[in-house]
N, C-alpha and C. Protein backbone atom coordinates (compact mmCIF):
# COMPACT_ATOMS: atom_id res chain seq x y z
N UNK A 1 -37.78 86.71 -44.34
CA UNK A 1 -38.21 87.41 -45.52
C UNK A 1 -38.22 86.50 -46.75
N UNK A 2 -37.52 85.54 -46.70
CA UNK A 2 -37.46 84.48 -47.91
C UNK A 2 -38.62 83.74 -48.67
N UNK A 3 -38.80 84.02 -49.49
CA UNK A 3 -40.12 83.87 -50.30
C UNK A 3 -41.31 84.68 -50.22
N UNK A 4 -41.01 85.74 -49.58
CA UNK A 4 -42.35 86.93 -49.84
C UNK A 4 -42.19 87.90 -50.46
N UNK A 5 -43.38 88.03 -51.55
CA UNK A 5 -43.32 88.99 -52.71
C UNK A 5 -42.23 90.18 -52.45
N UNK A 6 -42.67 90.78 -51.71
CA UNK A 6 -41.81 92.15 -51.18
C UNK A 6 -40.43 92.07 -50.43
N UNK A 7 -39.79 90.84 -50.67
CA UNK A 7 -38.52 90.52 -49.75
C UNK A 7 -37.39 91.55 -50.45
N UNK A 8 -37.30 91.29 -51.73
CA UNK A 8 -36.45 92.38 -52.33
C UNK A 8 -36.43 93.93 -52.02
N UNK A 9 -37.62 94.06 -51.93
CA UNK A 9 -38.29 95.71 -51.44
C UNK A 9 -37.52 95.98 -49.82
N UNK A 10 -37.87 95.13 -48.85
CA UNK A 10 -37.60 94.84 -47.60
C UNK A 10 -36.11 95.21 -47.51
N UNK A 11 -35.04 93.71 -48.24
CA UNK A 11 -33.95 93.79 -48.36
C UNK A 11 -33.08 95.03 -48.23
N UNK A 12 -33.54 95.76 -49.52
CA UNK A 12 -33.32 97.21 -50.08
C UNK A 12 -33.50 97.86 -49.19
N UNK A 13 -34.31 97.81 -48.44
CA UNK A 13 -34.50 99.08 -47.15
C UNK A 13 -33.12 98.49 -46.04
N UNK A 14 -33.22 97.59 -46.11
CA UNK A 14 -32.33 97.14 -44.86
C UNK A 14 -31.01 97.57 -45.07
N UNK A 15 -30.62 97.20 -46.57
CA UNK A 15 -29.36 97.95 -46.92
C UNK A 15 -29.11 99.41 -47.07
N UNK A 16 -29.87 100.09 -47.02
CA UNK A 16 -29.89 101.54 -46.87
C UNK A 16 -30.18 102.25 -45.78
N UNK A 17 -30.66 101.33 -44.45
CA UNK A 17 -30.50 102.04 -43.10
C UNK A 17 -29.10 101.54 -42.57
N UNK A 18 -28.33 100.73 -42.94
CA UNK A 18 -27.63 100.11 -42.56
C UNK A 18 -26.11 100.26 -43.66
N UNK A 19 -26.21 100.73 -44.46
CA UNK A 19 -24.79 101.55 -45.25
C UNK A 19 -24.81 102.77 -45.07
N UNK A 20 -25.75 103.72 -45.49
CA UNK A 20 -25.84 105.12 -45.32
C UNK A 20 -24.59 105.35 -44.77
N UNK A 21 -24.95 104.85 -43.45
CA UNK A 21 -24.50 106.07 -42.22
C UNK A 21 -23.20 105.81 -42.56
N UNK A 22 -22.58 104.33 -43.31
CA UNK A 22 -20.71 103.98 -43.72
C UNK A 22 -20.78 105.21 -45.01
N UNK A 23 -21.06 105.55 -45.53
CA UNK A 23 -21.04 106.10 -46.25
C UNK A 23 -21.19 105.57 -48.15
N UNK A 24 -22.06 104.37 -47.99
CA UNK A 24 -22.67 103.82 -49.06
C UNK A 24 -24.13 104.14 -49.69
N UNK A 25 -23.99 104.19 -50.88
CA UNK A 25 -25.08 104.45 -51.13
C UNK A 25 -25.45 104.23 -53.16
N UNK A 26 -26.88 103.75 -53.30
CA UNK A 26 -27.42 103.42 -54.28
C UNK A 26 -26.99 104.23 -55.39
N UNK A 27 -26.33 103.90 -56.65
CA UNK A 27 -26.76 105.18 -58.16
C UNK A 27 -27.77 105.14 -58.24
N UNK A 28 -28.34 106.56 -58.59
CA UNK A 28 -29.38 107.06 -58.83
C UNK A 28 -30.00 106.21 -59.86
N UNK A 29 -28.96 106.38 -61.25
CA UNK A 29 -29.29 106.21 -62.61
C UNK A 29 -29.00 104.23 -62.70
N UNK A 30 -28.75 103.62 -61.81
CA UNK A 30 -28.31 102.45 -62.06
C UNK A 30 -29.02 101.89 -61.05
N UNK A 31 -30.27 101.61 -60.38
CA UNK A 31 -30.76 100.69 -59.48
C UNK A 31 -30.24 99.10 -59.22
N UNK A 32 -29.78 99.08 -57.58
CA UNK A 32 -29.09 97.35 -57.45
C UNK A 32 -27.27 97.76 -57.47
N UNK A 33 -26.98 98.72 -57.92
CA UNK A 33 -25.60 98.90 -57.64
C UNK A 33 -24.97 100.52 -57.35
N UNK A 34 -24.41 100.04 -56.08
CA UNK A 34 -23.87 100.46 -54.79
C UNK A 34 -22.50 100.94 -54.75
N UNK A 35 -21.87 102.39 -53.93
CA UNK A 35 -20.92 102.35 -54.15
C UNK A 35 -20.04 103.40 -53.29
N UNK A 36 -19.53 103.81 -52.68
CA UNK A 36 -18.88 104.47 -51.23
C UNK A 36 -18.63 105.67 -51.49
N UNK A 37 -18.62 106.77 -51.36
CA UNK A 37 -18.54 108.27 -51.32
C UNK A 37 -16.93 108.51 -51.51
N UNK A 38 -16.19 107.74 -50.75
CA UNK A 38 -14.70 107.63 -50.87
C UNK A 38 -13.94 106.42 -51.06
N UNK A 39 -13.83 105.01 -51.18
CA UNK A 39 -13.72 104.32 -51.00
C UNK A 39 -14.18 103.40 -52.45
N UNK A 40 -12.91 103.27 -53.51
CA UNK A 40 -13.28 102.28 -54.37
C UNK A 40 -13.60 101.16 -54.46
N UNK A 41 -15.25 100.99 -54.06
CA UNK A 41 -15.49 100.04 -54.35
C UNK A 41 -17.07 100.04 -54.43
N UNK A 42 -17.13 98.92 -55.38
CA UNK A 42 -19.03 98.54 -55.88
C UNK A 42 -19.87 97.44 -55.68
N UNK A 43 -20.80 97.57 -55.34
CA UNK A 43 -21.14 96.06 -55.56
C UNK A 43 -22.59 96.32 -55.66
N UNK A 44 -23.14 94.67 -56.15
CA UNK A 44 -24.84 95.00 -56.40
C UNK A 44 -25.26 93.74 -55.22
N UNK A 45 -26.31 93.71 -54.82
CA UNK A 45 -26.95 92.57 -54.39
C UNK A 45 -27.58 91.94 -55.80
N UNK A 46 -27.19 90.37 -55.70
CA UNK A 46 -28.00 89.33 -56.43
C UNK A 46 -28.50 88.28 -55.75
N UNK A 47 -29.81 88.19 -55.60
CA UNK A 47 -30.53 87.50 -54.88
C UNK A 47 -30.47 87.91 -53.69
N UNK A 48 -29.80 86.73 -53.19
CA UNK A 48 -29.39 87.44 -51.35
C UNK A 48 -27.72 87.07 -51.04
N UNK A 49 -26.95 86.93 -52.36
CA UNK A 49 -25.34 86.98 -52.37
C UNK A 49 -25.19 88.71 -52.68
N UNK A 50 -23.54 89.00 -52.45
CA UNK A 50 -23.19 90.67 -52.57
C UNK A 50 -22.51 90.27 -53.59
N UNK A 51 -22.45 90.92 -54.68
CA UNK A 51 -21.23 90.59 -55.58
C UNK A 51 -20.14 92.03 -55.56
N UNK A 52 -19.11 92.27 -55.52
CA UNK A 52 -18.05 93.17 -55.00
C UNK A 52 -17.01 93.52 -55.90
N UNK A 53 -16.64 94.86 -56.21
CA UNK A 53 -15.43 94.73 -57.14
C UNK A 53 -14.98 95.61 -56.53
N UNK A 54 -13.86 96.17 -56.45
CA UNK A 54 -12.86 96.74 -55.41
C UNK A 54 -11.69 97.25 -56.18
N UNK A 55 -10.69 97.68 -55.62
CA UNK A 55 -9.47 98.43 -55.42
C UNK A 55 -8.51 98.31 -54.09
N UNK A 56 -8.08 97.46 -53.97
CA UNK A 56 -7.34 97.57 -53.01
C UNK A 56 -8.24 96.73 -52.05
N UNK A 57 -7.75 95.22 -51.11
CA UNK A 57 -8.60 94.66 -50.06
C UNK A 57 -9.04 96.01 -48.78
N UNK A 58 -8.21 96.67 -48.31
CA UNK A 58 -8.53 97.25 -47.15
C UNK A 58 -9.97 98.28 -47.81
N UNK A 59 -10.18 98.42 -48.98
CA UNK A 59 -11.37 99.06 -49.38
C UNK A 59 -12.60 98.40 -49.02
N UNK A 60 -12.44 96.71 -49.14
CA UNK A 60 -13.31 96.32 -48.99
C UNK A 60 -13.67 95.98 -47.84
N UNK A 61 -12.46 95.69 -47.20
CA UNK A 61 -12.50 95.47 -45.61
C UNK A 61 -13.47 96.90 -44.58
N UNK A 62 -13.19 97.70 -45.65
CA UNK A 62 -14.50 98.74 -44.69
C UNK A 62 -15.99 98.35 -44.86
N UNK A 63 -16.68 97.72 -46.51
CA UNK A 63 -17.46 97.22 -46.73
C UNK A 63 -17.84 96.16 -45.72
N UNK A 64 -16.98 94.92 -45.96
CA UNK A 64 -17.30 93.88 -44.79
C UNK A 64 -17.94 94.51 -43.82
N UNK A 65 -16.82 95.21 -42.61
CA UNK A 65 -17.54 95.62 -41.47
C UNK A 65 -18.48 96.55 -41.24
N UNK A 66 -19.33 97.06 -42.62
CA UNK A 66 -20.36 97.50 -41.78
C UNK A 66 -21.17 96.40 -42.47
N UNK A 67 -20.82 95.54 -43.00
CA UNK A 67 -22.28 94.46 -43.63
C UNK A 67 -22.21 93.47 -41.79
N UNK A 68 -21.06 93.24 -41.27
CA UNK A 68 -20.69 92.06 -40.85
C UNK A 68 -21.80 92.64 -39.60
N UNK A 69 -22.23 93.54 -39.26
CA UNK A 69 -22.86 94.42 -37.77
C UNK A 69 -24.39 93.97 -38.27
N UNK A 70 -24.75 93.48 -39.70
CA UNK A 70 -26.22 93.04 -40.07
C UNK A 70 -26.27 91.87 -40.53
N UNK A 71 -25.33 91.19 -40.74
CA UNK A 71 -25.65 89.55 -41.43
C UNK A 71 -24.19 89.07 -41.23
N UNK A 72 -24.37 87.41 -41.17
CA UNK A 72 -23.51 86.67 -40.85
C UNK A 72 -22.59 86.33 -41.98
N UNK A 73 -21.35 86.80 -42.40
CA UNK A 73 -20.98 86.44 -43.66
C UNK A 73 -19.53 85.45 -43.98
N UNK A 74 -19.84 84.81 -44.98
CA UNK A 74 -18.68 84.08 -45.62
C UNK A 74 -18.17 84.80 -46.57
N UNK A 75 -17.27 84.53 -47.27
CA UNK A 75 -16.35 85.15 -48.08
C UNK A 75 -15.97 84.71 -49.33
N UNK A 76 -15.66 84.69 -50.22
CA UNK A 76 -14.62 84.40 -51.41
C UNK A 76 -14.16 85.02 -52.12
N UNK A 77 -12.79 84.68 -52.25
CA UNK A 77 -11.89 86.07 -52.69
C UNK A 77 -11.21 85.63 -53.74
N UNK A 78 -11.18 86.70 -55.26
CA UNK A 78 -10.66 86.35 -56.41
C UNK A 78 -10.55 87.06 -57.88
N UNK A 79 -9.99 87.11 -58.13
CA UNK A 79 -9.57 88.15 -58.84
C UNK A 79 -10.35 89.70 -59.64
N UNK A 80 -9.91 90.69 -58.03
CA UNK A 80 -10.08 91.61 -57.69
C UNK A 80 -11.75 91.66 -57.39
N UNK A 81 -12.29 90.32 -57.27
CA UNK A 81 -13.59 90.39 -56.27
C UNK A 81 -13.73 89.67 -55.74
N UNK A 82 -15.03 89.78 -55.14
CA UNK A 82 -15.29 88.83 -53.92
C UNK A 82 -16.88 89.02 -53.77
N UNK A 83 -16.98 87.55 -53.81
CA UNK A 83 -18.39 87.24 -53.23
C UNK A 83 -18.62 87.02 -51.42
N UNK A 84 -19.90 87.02 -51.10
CA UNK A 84 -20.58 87.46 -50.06
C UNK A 84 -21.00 86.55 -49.96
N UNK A 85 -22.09 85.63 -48.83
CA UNK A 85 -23.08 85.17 -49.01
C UNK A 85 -23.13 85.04 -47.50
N UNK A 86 -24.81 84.93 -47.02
CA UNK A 86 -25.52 84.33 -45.20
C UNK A 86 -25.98 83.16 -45.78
């Protein structure tokens, strides 16, 4: 998808067949940032990194594993976030 007009468009779909069902999902009123039905925590996609702010690691540790079932990820962890990146 990297470098075609509509990759962002694409992206966006991918993340929303693929969080839903964890129970993530887009603000309405805030397009690009994301956020769990129960589970404190947010994050937006930038570019094609996750940027993450949280409450507690095991919050995010539910995040990880449903990203980790669609893309290959690295980590960095730091004060009270954490970046993403494939």
């Amino acid at each position: 998808m990297h470098g075609l007009p509509q990759a962002g468009i694409l992206a966006n779909k991918l993340l929303h067949e693929c969080l839903a069902k964890r129970g993530y999902f887009e603000l309405p009123h805030t397009p690009g940032l994301w956020t769990h039905v129960h589970h404190p925590v947010w994050f937006t996609l930038v570019v094609d990194d996750f940027e993450v702010k949280f409450v507690g690691k095991e919050h995010t540790q539910h995040l990880l594993d449903a990203l980790k079932g669609h893309y290959t990820i690295e980590t960095e962890w730091g004060w009270g976030r954490i970046v993403l990146w494939n």
